[in-house]
Structure formats: structure tokens, C-alpha cells
C-alpha atoms as a PDB file:
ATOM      1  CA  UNK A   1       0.000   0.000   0.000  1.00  0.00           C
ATOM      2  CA  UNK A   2       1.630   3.500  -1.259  1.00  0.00           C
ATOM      3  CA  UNK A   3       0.953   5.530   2.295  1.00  0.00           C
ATOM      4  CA  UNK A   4       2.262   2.157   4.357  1.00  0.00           C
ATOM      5  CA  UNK A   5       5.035   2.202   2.039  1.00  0.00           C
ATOM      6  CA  UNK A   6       5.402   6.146   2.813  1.00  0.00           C
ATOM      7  CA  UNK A   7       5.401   5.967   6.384  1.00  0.00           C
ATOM      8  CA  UNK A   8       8.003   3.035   6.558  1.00  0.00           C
ATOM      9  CA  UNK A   9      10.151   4.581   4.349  1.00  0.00           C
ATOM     10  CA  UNK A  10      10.183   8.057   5.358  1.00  0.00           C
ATOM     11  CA  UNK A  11      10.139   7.675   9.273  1.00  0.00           C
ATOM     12  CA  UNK A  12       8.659  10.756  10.942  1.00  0.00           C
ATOM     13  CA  UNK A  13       7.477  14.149   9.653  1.00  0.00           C
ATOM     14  CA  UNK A  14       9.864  16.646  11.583  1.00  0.00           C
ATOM     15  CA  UNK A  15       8.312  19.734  11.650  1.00  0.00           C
ATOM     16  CA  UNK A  16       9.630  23.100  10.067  1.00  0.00           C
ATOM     17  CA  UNK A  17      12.071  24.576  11.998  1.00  0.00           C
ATOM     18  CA  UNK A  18      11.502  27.690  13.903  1.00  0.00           C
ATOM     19  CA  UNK A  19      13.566  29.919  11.569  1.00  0.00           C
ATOM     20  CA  UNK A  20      10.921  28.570   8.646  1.00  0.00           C
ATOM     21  CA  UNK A  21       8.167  29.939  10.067  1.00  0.00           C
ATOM     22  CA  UNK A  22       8.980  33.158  10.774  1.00  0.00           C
ATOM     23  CA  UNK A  23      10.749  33.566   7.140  1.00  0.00           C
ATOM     24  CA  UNK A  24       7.070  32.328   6.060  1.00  0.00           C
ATOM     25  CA  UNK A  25       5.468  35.079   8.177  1.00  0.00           C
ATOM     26  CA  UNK A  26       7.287  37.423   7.301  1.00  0.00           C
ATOM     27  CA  UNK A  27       6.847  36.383   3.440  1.00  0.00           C
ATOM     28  CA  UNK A  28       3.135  36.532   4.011  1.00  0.00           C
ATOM     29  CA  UNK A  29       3.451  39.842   5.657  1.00  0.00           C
ATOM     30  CA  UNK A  30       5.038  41.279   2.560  1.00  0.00           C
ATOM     31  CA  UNK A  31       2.293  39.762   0.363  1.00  0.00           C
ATOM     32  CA  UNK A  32      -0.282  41.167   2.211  1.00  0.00           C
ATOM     33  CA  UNK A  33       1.552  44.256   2.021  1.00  0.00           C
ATOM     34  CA  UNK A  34       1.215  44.433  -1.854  1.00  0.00           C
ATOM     35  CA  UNK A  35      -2.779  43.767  -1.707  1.00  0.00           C
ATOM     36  CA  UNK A  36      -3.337  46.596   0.651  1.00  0.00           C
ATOM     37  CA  UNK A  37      -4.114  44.114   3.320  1.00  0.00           C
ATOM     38  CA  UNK A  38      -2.352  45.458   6.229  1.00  0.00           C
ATOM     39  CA  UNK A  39      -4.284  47.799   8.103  1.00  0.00           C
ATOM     40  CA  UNK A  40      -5.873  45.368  10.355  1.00  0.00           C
ATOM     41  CA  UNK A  41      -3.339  42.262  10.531  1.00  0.00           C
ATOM     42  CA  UNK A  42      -0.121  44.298  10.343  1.00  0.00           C
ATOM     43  CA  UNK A  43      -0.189  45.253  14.294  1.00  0.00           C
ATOM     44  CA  UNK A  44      -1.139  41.465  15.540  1.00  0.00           C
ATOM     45  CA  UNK A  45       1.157  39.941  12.562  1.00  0.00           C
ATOM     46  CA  UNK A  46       4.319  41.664  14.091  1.00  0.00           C
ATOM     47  CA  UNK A  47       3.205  41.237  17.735  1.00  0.00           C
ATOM     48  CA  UNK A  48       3.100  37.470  17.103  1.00  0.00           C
ATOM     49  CA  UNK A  49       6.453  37.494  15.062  1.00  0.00           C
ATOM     50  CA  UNK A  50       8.156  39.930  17.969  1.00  0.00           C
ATOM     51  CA  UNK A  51       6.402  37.312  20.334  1.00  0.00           C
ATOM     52  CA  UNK A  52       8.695  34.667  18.934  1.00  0.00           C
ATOM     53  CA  UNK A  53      11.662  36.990  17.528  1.00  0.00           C
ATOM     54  CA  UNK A  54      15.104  35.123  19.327  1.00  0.00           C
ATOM     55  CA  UNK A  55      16.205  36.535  22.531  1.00  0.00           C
ATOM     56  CA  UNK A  56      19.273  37.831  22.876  1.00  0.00           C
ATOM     57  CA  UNK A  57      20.734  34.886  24.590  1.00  0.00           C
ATOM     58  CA  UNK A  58      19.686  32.650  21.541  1.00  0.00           C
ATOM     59  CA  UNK A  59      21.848  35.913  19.219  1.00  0.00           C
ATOM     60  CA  UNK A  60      24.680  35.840  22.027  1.00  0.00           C
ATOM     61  CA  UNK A  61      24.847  39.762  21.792  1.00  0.00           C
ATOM     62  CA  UNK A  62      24.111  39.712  26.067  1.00  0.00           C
ATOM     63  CA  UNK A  63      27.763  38.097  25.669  1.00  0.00           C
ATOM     64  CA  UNK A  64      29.483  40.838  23.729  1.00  0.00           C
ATOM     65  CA  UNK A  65      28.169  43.198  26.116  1.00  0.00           C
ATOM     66  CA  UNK A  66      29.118  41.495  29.360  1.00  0.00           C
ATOM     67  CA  UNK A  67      32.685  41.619  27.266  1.00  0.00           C
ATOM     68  CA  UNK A  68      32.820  44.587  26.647  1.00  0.00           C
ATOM     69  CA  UNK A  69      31.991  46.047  30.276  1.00  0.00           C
ATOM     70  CA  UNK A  70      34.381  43.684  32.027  1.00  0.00           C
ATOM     71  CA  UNK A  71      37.132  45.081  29.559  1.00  0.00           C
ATOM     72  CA  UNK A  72      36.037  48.650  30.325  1.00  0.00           C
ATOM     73  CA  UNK A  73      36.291  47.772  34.331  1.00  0.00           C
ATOM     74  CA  UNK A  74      39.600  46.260  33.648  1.00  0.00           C
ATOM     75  CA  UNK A  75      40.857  48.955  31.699  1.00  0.00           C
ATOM     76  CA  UNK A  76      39.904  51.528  34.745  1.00  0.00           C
ATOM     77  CA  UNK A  77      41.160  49.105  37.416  1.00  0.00           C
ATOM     78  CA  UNK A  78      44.461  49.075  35.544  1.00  0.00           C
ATOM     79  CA  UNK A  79      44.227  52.996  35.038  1.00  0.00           C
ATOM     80  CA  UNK A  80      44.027  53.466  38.614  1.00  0.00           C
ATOM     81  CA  UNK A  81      46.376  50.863  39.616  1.00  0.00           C
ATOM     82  CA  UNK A  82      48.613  52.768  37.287  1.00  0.00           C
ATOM     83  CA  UNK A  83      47.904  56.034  39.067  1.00  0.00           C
ATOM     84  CA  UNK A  84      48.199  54.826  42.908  1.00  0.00           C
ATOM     85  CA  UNK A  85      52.078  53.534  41.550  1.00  0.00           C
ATOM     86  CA  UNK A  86      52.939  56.550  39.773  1.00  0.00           C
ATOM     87  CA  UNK A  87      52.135  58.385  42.944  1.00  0.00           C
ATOM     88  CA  UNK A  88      53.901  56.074  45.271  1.00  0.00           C
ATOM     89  CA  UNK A  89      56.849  56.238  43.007  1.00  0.00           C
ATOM     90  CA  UNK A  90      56.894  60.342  43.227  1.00  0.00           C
ATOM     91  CA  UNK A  91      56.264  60.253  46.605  1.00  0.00           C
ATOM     92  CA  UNK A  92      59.469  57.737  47.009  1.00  0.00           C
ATOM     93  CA  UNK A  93      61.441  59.654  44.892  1.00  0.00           C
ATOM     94  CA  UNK A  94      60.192  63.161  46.940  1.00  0.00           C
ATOM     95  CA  UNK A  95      61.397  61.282  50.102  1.00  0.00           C
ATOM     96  CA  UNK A  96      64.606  60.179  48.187  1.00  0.00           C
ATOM     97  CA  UNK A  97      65.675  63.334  47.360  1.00  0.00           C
ATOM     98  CA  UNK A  98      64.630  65.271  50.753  1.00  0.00           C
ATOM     99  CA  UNK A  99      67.000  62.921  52.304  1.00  0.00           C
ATOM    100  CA  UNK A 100      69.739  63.905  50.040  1.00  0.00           C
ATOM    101  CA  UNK A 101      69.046  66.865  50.544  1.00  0.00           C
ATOM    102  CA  UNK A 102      69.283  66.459  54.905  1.00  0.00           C
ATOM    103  CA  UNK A 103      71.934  64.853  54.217  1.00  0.00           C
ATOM    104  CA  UNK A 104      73.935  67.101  51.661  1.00  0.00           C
ATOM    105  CA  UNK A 105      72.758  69.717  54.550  1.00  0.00           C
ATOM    106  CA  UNK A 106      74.330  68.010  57.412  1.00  0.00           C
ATOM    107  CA  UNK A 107      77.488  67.544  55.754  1.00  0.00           C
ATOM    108  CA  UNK A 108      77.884  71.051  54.886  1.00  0.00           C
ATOM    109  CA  UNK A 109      77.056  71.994  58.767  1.00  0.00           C
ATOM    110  CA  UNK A 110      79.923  68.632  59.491  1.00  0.00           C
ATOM    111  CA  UNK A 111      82.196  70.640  57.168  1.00  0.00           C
ATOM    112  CA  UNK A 112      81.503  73.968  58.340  1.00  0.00           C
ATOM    113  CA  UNK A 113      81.877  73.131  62.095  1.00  0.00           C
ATOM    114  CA  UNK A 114      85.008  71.480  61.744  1.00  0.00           C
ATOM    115  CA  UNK A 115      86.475  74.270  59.693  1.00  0.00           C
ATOM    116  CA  UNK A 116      85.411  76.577  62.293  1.00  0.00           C
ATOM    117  CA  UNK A 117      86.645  74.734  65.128  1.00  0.00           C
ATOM    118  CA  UNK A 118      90.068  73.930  62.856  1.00  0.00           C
ATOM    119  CA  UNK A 119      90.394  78.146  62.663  1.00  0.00           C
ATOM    120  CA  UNK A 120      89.650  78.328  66.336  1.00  0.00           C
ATOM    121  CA  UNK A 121      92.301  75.817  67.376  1.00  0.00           C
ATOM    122  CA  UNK A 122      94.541  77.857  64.429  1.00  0.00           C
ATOM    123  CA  UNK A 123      94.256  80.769  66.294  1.00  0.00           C
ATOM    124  CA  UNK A 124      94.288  79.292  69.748  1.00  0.00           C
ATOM    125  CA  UNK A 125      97.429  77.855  68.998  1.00  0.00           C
ATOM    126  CA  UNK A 126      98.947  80.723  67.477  1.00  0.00           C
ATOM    127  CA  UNK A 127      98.025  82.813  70.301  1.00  0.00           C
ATOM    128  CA  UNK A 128      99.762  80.390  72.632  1.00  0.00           C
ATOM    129  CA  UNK A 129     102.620  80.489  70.506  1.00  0.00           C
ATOM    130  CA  UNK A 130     102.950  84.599  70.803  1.00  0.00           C
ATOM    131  CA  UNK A 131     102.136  84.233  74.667  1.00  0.00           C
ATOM    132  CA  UNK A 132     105.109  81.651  74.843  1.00  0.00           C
ATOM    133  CA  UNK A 133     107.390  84.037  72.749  1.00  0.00           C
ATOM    134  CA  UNK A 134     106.400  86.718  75.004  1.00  0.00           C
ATOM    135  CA  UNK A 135     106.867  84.645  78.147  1.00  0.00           C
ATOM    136  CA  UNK A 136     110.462  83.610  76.378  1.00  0.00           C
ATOM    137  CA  UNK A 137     111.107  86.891  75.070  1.00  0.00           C
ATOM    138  CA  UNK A 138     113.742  88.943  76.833  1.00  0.00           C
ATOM    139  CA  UNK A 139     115.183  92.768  76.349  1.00  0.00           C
ATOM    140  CA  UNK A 140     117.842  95.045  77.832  1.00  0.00           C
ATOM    141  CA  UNK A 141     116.688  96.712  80.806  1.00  0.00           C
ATOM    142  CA  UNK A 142     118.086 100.023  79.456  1.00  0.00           C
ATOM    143  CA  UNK A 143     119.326 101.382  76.466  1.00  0.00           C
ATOM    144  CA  UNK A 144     122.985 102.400  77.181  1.00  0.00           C
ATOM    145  CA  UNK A 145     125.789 100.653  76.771  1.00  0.00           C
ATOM    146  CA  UNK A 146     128.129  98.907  79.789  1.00  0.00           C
ATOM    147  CA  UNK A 147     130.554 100.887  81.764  1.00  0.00           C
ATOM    148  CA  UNK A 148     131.767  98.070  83.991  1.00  0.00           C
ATOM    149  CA  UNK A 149     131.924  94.351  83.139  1.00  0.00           C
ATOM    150  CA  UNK A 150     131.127  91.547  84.922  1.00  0.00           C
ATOM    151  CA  UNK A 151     133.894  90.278  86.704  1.00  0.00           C
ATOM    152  CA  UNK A 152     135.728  93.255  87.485  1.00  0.00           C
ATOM    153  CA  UNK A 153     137.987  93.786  90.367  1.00  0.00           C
ATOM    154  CA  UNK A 154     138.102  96.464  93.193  1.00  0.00           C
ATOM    155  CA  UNK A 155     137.718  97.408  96.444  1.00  0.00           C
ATOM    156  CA  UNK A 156     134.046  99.003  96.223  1.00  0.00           C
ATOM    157  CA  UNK A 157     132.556  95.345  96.143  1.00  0.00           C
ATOM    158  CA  UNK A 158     132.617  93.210  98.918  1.00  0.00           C
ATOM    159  CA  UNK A 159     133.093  90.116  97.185  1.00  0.00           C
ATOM    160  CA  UNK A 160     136.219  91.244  95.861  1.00  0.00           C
ATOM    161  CA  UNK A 161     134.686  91.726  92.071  1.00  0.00           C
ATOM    162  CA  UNK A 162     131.466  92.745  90.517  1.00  0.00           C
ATOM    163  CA  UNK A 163     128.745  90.173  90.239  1.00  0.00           C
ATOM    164  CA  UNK A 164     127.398  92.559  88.175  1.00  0.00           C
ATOM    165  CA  UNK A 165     127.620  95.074  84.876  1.00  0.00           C
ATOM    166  CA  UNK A 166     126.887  98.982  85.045  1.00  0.00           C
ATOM    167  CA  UNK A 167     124.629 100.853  82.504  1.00  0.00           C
ATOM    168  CA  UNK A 168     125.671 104.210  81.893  1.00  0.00           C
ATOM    169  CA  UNK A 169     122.287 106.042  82.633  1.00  0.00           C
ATOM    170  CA  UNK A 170     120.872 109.347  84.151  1.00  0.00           C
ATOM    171  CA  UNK A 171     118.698 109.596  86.877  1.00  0.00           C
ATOM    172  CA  UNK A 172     115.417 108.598  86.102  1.00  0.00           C
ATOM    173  CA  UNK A 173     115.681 106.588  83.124  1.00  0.00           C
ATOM    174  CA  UNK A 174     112.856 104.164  82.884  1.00  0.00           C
ATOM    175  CA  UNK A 175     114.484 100.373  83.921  1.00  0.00           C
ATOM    176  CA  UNK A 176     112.277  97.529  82.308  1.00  0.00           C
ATOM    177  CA  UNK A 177     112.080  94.161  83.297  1.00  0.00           C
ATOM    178  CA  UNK A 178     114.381  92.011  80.661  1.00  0.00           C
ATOM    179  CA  UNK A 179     111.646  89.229  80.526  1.00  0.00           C
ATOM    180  CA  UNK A 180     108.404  87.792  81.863  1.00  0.00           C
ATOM    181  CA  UNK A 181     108.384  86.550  86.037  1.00  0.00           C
ATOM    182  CA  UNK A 182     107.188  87.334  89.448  1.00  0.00           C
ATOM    183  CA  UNK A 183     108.156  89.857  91.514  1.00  0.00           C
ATOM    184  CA  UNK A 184     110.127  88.703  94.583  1.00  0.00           C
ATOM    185  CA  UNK A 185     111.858  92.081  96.118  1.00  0.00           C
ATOM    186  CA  UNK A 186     110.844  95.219  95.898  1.00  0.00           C
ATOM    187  CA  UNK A 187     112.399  97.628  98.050  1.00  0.00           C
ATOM    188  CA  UNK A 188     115.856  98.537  99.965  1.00  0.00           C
ATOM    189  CA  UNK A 189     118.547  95.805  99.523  1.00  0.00           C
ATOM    190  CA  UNK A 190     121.355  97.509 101.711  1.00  0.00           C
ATOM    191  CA  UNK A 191     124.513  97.796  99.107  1.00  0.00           C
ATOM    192  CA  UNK A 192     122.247  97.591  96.221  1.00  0.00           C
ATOM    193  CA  UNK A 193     120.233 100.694  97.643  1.00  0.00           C
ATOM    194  CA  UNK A 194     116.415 100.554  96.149  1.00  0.00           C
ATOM    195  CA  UNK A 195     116.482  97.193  94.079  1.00  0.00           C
ATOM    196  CA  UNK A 196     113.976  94.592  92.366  1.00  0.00           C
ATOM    197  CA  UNK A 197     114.577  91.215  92.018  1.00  0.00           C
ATOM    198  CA  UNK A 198     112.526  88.851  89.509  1.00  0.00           C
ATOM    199  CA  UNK A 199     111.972  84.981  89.362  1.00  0.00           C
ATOM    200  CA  UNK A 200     111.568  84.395  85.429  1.00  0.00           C
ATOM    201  CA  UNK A 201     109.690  81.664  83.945  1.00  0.00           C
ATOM    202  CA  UNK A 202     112.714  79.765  83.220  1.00  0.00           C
ATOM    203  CA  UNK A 203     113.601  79.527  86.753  1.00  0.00           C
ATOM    204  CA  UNK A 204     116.343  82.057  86.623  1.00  0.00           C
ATOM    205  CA  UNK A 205     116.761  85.052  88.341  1.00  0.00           C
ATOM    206  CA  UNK A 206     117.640  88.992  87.839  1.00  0.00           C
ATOM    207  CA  UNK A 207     118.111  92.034  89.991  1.00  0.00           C
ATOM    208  CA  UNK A 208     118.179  95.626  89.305  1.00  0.00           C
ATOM    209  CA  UNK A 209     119.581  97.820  91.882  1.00  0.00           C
ATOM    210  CA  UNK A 210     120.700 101.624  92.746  1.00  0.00           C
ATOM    211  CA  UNK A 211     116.878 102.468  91.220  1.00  0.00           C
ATOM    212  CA  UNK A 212     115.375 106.055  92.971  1.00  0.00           C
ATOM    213  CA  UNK A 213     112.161 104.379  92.864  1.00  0.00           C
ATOM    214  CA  UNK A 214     110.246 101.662  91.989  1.00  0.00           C
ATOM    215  CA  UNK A 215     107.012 100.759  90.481  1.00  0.00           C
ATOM    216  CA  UNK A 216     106.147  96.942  91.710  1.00  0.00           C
ATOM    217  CA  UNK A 217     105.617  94.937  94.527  1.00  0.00           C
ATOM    218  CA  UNK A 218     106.212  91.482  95.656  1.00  0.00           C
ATOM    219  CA  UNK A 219     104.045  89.038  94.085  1.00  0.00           C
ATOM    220  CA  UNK A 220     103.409  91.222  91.199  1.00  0.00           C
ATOM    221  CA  UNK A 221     103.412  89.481  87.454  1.00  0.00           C
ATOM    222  CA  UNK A 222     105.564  91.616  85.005  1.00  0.00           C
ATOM    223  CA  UNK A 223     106.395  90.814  81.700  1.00  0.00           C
ATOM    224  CA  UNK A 224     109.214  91.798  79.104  1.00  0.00           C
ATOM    225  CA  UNK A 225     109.543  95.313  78.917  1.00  0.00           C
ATOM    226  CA  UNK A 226     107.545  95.891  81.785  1.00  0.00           C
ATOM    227  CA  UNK A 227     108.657  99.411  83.958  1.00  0.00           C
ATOM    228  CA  UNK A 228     109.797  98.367  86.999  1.00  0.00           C
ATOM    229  CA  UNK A 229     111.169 101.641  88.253  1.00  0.00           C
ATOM    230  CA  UNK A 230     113.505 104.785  87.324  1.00  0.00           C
ATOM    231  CA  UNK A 231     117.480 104.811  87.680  1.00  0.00           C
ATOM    232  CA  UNK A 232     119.614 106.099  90.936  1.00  0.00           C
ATOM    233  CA  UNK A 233     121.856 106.199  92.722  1.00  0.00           C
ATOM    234  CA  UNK A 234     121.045 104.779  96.112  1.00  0.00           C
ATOM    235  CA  UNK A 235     122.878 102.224  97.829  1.00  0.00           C
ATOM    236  CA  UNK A 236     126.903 101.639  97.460  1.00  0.00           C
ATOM    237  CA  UNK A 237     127.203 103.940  94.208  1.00  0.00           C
ATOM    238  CA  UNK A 238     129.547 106.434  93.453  1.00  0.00           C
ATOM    239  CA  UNK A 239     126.504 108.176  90.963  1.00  0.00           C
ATOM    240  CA  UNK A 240     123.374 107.450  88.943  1.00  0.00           C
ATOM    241  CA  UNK A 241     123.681 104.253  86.773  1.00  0.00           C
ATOM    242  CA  UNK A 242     122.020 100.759  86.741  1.00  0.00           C
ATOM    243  CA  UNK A 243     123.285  97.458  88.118  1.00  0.00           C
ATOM    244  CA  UNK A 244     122.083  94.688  86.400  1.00  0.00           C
ATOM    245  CA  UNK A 245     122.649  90.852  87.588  1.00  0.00           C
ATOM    246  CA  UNK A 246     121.410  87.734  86.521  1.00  0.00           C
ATOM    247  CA  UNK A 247     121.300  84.351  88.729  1.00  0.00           C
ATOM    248  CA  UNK A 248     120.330  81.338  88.796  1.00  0.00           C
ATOM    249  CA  UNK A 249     119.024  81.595  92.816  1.00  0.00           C
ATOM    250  CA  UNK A 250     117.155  84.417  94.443  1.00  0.00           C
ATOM    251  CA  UNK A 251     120.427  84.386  97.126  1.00  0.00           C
ATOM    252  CA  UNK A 252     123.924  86.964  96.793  1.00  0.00           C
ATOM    253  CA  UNK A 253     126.821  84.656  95.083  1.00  0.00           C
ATOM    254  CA  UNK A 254     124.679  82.497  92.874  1.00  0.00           C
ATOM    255  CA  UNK A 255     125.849  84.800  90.216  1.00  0.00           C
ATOM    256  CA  UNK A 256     126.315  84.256  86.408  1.00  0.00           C
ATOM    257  CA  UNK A 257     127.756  86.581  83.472  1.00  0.00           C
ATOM    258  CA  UNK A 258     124.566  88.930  82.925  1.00  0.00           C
ATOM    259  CA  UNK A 259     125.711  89.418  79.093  1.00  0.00           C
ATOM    260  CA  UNK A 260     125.960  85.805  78.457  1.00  0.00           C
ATOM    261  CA  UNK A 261     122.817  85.541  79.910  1.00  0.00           C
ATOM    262  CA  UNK A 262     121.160  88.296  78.011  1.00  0.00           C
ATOM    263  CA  UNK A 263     122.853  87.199  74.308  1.00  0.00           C
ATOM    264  CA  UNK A 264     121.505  83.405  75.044  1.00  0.00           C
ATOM    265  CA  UNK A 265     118.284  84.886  75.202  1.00  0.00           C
ATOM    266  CA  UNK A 266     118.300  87.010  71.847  1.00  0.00           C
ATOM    267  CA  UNK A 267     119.117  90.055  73.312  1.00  0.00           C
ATOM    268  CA  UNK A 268     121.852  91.988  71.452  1.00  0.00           C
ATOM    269  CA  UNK A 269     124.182  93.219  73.731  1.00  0.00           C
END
């Protein structure tokens, strides 16, 4: 029988697919279209065909547009992230350079204090130096030259000879101190009349006798060149001149050669 031999052979009827029937709709749309038909069934034709139009999951456009905002949100994100590094890496390199800039400071301070405190010790140093030249400086005690010489013999000196020289001066000629010490006499020494006697720095002595007055005291400091009184002739003198001795005690007899003593210490004689 031709429709048993149909339905073995052919199996089942499958159905138009979905696609088919709306390309038939909308083919039947445009025909109706051409007759003038479409007043009435255009409205409910496209409602039914909208009613069955694929969604957009069955298109797959809702994917392209999930796509496209997560790469918009990662493109920010990375934007940002980009942002927060640049400004960590400024603020880094604004903390870099402020502590280059401490510490370009404090060496400069370092370098300045130490060149101040090299100048100070410069000219503390070189002040000590002039104080120790002045403490080691001697002078004559007069201008004038030497009448009698150390050594001499005669009978105006008890010990035989003079322990002594003589400057040939006037009365009243200023008599300095020949170098830095401490005043131990002051005052009348007998044979010497009005005399001073002065403990130097180097431990050595010198007296200055025959003076009309005198213008220290014991104890007193004096330095080189320091005024210790005015020229005389007090004492065992036959007129105005200075005796000058030098020592090496404060005590008569521990005598030495006053010009030696004088030339050893730079003073030309």
C-alpha cells in the first residue's frame, strides 16, 4: 500500500524549523503588504512574530556586552592601579631626594663646624705660641751701653769683684724688666740701695739695683719690657747708673755673666 510504504520509508514528519516559520510570516506579511491588506493584521502579525523573535541569549549579543563592560572595568582598574604607583613612586622619589638633601645639609654643617673649630684651634694655637714668645722673650733693661763688666775687680765690692755690669744712665731713666716673672723684692737691699729682684719663667733670676724708685711689689706678674722703676743712685754707688745681675738663685753669690745671659736669650748686647 503507497501511504504504508510512505510511512516506513520516510520515518517521521519533523516539523519546520523555527527559523521557517517566521521567514514564512514574514513572506506573508510582505504579500499582504502588496494587496493593501495590512491595516488590520499588520499590528497582531508583528506582535506574534516579535512574540517569537530570538532573545538575545539565543543571538549571544548579552555576551558581547558582558565583554565589553568587564574590559572597560579592567581597563579603569588598571588605570588606577597605574595612578596609585605613579604616585607612590613620586612620593618615594620626593622622600629620596629630601634625604639627600638632609643629608647634603648636614654635611655642609659637618664641614663647616670642623672648619670653624680647625680656625679656632689655628688661632688658639697661634696665640699660645705669641704668649710663649712673650713669656720667652727677653730685652735690655736700658738702652745704654756697659761701663763696667762683669767680673771686674776692686775694692768698692765686697766680694772682691762685681757680680754685676753697670749701665751708663741718668737719673730717672725708665728700667724695664728684661723678661716675663714674678716679683720677689721690691724695696731697699742695703749695698744695692732701692732694688727689684725677679723669678723668670725659666727659673732664673735677675736684679736691678741703685733704682730712685720703683714701680712693683712682691708678688706682682711683670712681663718683658715691663717698667719696673727709674734709675739712681742709692745704695753703694759712686753716681746714677744701673746694676744689672742675673742668677740662677734668688740668694747673693749664685751669680752668672749677665751678658751671656742676656745674648743666650736674643738680646743683642
Amino acid at each position: 500500500m503507497a501511504f504504508g510504504s510512505r510511512a516506513a520509508g520516510s520515518g517521521k514528519h519533523r516539523g519546520s524549523s523555527r527559523l521557517s516559520r517566521k521567514t514564512a510570516g514574514y513572506a506573508g506579511i510582505a504579500a499582504l503588504a502588496t494587496t493593501g491588506v495590512v491595516g488590520t493584521l499588520a499590528a497582531p502579525a508583528f506582535a506574534a512574530d516579535n512574540s517569537g523573535a530570538p532573545s538575545m541569549e539565543d543571538t549571544g549579543q548579552n555576551s558581547i556586552v558582558v565583554a565589553d563592560g568587564l574590559q572597560d572595568d579592567i581597563k579603569v582598574q588598571a588605570e588606577s592601579q597605574q595612578r596609585a604607583a605613579e604616585a607612590v613612586a613620586a612620593q618615594a622619589q620626593a622622600e629620596a631626594e629630601a634625604k639627600q638633601r638632609a643629608a647634603e645639609a648636614k654635611r655642609a654643617a659637618e664641614a663647616a663646624e670642623a672648619k670653624a673649630k680647625a680656625e679656632r684651634e689655628a688661632a688658639e694655637a697661634k696665640a699660645k705660641e705669641e704668649e710663649r714668645k712673650r713669656s720667652n722673650a727677653f730685652v735690655a733693661p736700658v738702652s745704654a751701653s756697659v761701663t763696667t763688666q762683669y767680673g771686674a775687680g776692686g775694692g768698692m765690692w765686697s766680694s772682691g769683684s762685681h757680680t754685676g755690669i753697670d749701665f751708663a744712665v741718668g737719673q730717672g731713666t725708665s728700667v724695664h724688666a728684661v723678661g716675663a716673672g714674678t716679683v720677689v723684692e721690691a724695696g731697699w737691699g742695703g749695698a744695692y740701695g732701692n732694688n727689684v729682684v725677679i723669678r723668670h719663667n725659666d727659673g732664673t733670676y735677675t736684679q736691678y739695683g741703685h733704682m730712685s724708685s720703683l714701680n712693683v711689689s712682691v708678688g706682682e706678674q711683670v712681663g718683658a719690657g715691663t717698667v719696673i722703676g727709674l734709675s739712681g743712685n742709692t745704695g753703694n754707688s759712686s753716681g746714677a747708673h744701673l746694676h744689672f745681675e742675673a742668677r740662677t738663685g734668688a740668694s747673693y753669690g749664685s751669680d752668672i755673666n749677665p751678658l751671656t745671659y742676656l745674648r743666650n736669650r736674643g738680646v743683642g748686647i
